[in-house]
PDB file of N, CA and C in Angstrom:
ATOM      1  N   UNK A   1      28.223  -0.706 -29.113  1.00  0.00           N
ATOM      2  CA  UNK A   1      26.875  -0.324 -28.748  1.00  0.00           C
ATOM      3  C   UNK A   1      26.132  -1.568 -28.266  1.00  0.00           C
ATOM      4  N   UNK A   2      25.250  -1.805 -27.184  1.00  0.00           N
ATOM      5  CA  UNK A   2      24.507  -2.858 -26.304  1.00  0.00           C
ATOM      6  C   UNK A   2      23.286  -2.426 -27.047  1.00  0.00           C
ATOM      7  N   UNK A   3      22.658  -2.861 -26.021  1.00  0.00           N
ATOM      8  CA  UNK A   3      21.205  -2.771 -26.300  1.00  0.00           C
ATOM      9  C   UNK A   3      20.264  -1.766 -26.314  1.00  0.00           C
ATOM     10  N   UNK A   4      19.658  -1.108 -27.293  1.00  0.00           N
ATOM     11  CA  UNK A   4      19.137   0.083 -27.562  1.00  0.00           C
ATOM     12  C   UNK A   4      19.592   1.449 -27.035  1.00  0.00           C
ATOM     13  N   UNK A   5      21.128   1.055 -27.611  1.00  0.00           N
ATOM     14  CA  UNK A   5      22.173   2.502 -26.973  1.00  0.00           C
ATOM     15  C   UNK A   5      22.530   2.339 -25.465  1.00  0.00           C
ATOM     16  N   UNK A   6      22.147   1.259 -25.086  1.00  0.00           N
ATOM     17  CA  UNK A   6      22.979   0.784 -23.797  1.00  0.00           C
ATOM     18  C   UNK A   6      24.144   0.365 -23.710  1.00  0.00           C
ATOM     19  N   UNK A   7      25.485   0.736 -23.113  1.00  0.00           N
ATOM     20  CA  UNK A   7      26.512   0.394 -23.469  1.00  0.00           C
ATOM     21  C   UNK A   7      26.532  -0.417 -22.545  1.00  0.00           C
ATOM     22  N   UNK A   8      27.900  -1.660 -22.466  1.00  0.00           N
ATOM     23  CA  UNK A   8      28.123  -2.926 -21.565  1.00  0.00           C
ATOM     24  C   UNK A   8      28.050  -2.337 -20.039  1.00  0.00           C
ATOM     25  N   UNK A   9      29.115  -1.019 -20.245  1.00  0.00           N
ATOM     26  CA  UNK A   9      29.608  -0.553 -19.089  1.00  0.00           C
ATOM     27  C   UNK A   9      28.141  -0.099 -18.414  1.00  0.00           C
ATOM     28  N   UNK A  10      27.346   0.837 -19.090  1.00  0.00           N
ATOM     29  CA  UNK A  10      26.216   1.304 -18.268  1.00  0.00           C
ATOM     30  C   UNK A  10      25.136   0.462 -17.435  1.00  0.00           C
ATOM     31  N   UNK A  11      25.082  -0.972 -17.900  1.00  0.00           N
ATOM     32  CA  UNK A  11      24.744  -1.828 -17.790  1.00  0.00           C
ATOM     33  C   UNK A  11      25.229  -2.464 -16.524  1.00  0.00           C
ATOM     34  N   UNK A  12      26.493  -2.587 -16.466  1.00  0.00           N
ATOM     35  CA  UNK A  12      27.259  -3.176 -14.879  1.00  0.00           C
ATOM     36  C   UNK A  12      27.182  -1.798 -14.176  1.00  0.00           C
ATOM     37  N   UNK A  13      27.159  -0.415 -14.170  1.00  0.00           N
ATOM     38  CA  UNK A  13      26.793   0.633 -13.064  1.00  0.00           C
ATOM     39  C   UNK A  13      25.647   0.544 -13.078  1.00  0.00           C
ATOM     40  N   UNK A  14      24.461  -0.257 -13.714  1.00  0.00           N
ATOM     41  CA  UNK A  14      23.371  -0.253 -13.056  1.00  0.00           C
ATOM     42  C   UNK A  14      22.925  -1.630 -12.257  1.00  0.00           C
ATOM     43  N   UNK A  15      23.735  -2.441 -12.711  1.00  0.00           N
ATOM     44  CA  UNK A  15      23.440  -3.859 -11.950  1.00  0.00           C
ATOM     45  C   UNK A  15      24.198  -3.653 -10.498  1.00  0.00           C
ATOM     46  N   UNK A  16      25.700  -2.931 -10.561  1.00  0.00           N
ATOM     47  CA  UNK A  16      26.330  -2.629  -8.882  1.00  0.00           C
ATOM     48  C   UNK A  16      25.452  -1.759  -8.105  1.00  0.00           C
ATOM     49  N   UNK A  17      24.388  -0.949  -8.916  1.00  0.00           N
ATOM     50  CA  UNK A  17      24.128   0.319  -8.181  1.00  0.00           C
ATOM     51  C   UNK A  17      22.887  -0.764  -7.294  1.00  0.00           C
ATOM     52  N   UNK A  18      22.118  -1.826  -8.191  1.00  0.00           N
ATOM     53  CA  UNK A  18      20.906  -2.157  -7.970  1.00  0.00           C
ATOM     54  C   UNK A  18      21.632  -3.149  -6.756  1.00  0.00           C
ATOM     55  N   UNK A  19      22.460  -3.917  -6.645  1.00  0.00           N
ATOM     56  CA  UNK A  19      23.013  -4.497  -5.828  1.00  0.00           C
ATOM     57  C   UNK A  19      23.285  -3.535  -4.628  1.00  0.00           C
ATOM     58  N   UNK A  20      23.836  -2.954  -4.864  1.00  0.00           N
ATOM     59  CA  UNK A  20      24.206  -2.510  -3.211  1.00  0.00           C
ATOM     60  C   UNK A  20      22.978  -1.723  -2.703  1.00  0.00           C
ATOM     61  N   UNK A  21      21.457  -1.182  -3.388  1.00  0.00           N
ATOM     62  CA  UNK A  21      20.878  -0.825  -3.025  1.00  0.00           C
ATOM     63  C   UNK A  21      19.701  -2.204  -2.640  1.00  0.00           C
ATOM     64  N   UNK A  22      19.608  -3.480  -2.507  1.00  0.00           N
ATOM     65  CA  UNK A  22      19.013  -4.435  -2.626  1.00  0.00           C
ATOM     66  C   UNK A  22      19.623  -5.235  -1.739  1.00  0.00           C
ATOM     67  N   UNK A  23      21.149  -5.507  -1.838  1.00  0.00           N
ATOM     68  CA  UNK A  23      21.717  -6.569  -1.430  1.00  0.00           C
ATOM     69  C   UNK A  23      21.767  -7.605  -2.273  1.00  0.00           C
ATOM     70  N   UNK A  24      22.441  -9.008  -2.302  1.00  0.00           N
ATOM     71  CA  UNK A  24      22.401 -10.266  -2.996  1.00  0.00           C
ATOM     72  C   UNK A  24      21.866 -10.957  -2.270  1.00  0.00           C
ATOM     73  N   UNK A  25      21.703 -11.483  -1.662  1.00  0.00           N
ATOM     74  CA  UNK A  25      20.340 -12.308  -0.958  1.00  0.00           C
ATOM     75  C   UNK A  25      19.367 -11.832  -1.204  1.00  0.00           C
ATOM     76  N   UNK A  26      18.812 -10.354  -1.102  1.00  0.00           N
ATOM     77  CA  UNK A  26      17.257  -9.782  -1.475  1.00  0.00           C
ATOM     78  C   UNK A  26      17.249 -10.173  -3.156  1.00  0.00           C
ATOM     79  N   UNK A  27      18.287 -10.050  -3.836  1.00  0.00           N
ATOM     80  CA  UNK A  27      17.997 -10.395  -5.448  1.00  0.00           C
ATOM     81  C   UNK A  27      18.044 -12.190  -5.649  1.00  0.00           C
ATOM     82  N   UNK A  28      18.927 -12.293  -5.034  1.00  0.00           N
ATOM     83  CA  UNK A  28      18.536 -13.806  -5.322  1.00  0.00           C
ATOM     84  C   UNK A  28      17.131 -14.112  -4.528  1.00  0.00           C
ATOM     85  N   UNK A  29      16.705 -14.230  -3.865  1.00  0.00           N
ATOM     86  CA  UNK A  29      15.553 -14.508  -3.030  1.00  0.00           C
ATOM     87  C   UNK A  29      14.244 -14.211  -4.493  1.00  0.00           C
ATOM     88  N   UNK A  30      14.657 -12.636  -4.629  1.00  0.00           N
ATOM     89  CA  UNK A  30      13.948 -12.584  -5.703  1.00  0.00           C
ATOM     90  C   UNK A  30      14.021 -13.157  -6.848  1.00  0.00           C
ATOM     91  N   UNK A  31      15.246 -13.263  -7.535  1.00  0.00           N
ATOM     92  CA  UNK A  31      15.267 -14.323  -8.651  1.00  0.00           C
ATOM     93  C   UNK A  31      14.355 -15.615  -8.758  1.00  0.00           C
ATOM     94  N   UNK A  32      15.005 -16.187  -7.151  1.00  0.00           N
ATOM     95  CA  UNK A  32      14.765 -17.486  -7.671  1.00  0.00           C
ATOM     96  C   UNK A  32      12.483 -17.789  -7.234  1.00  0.00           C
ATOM     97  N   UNK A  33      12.659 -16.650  -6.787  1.00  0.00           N
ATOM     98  CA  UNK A  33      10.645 -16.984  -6.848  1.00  0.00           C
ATOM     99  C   UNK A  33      10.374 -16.231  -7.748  1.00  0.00           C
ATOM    100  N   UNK A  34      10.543 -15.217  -9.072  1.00  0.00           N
ATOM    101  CA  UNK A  34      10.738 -15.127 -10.669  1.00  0.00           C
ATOM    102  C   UNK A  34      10.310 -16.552 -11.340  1.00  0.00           C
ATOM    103  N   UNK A  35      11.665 -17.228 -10.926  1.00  0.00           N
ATOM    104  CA  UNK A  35      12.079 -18.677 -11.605  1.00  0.00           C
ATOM    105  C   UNK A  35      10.968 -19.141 -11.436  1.00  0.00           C
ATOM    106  N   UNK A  36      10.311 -19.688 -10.063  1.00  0.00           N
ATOM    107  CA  UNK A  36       9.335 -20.331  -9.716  1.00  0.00           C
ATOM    108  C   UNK A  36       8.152 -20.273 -10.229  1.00  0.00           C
ATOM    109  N   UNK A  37       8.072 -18.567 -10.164  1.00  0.00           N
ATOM    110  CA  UNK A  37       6.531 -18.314 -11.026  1.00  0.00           C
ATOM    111  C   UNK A  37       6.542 -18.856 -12.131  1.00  0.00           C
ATOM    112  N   UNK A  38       7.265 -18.598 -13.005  1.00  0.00           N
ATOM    113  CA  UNK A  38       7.436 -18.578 -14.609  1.00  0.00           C
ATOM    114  C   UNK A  38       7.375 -20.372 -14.564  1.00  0.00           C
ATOM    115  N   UNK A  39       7.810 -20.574 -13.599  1.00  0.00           N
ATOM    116  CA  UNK A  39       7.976 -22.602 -13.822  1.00  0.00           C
ATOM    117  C   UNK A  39       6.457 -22.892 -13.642  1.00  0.00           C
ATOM    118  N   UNK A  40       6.143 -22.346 -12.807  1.00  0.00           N
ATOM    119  CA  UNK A  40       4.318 -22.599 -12.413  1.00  0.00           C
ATOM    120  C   UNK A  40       3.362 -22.225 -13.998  1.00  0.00           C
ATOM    121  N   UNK A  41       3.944 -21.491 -14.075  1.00  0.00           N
ATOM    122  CA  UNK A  41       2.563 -20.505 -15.423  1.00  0.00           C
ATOM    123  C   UNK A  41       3.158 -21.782 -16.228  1.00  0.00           C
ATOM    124  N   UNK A  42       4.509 -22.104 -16.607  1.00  0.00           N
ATOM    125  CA  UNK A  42       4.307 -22.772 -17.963  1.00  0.00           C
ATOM    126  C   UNK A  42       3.813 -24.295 -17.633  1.00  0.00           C
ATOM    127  N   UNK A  43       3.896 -24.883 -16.433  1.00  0.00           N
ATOM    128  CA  UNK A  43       3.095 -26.109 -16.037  1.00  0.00           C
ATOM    129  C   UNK A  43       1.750 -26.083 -16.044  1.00  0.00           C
ATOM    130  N   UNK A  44       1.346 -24.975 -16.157  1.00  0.00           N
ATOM    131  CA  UNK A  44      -0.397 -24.571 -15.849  1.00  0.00           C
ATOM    132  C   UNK A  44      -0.685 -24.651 -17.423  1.00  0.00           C
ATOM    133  N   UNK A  45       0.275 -23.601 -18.332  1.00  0.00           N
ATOM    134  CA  UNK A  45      -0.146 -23.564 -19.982  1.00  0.00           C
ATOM    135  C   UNK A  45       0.135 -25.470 -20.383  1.00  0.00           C
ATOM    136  N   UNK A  46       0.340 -26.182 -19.435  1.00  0.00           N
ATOM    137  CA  UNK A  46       1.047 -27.442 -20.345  1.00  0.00           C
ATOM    138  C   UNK A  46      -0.177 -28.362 -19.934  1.00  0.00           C
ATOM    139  N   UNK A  47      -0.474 -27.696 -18.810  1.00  0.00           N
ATOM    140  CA  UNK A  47      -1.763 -28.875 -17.607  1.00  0.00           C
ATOM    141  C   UNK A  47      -3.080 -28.325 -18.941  1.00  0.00           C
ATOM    142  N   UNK A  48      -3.486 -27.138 -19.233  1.00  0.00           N
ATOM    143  CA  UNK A  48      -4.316 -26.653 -19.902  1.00  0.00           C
ATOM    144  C   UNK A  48      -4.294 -27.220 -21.180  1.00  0.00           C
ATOM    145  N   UNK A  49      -3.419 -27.670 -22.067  1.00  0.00           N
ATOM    146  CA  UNK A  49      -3.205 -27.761 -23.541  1.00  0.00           C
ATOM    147  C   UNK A  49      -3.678 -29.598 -23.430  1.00  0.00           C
ATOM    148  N   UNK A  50      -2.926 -30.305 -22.188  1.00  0.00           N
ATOM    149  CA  UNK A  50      -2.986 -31.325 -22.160  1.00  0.00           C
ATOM    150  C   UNK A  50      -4.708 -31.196 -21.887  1.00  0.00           C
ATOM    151  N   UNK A  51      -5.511 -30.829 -21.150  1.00  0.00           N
ATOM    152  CA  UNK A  51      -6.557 -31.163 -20.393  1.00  0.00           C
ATOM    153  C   UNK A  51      -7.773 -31.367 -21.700  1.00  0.00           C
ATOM    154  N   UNK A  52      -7.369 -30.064 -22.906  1.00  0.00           N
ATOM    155  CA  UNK A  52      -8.215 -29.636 -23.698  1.00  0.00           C
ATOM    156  C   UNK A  52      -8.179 -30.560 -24.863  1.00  0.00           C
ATOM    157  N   UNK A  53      -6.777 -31.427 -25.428  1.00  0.00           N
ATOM    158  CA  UNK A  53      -6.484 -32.491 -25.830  1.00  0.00           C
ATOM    159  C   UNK A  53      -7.255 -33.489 -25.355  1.00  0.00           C
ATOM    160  N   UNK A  54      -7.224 -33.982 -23.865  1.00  0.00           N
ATOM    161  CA  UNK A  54      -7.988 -35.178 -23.742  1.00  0.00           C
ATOM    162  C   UNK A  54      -9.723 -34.986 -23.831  1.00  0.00           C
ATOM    163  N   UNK A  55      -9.984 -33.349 -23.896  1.00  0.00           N
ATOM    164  CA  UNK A  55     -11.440 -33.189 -23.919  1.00  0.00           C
ATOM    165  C   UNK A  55     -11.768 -33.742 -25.322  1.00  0.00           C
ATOM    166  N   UNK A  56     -10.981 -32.931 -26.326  1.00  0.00           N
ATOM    167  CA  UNK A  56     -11.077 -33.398 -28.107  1.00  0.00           C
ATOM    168  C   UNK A  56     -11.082 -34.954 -28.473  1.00  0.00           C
ATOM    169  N   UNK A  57     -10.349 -35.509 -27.365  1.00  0.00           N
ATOM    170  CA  UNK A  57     -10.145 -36.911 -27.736  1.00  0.00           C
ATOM    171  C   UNK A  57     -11.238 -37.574 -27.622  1.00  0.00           C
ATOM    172  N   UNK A  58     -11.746 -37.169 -26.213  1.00  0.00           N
ATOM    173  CA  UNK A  58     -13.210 -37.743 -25.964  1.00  0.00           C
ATOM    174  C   UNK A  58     -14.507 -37.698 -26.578  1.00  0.00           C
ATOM    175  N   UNK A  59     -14.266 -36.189 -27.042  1.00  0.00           N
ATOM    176  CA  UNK A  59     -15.364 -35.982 -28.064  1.00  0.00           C
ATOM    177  C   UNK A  59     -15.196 -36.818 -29.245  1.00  0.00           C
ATOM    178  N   UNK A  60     -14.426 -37.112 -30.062  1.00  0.00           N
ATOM    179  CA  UNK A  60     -14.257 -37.833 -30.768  1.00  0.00           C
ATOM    180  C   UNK A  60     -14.637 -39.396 -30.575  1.00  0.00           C
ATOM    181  N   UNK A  61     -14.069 -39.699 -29.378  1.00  0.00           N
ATOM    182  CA  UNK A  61     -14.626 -40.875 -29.339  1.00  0.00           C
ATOM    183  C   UNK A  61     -16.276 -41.288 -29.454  1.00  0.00           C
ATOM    184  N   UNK A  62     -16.789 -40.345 -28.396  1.00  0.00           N
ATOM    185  CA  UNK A  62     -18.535 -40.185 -28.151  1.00  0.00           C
ATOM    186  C   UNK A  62     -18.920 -40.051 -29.515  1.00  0.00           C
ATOM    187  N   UNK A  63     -18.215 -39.066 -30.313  1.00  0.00           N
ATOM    188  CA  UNK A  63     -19.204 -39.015 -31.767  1.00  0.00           C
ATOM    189  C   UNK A  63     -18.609 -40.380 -32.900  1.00  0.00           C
ATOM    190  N   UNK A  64     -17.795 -41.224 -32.532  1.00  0.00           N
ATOM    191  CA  UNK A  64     -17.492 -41.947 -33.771  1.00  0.00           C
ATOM    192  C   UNK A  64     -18.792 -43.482 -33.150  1.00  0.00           C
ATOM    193  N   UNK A  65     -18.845 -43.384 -31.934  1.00  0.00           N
ATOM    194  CA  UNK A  65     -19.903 -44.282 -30.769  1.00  0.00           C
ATOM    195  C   UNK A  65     -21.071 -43.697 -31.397  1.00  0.00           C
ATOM    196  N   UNK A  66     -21.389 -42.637 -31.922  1.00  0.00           N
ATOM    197  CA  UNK A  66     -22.785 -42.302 -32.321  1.00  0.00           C
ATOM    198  C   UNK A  66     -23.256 -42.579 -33.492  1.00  0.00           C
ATOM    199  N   UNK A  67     -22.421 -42.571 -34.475  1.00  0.00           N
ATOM    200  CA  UNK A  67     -22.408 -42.964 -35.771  1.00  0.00           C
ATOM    201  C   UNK A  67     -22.784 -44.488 -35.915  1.00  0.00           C
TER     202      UNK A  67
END
């Protein structure tokens, strides 16, 4: 038994079926700008975490300068 009553086999008649109705160039094409997005969003969550870090840092600094 696969994945939620998916068997292996049903799984490759749906990946040949999606292939020959797509082609492999149209899926890779698509894959690999998938890849891309997902590479973008997690550089954006990393640009964001970093940005909000150096905001905290600063604040910190300004308030230990006030004291």
């Amino acid at each position: 038994m696969g994945l939620g009553g998916i068997s292996i086999w049903q799984l490759l008649i749906v990946l040949v079926i999606v292939a020959l109705i797509f082609g492999t160039k149209r899926l890779g094409s698509i894959g690999g700008d998938l890849g891309g997005a997902i590479r973008g969003f997690k550089n954006a969550m990393t640009d964001d975490v970093s940005e909000v870090n150096e905001a905290n840092e600063e604040n910190e600094a300004n308030e230990t300068k006030n004291e």
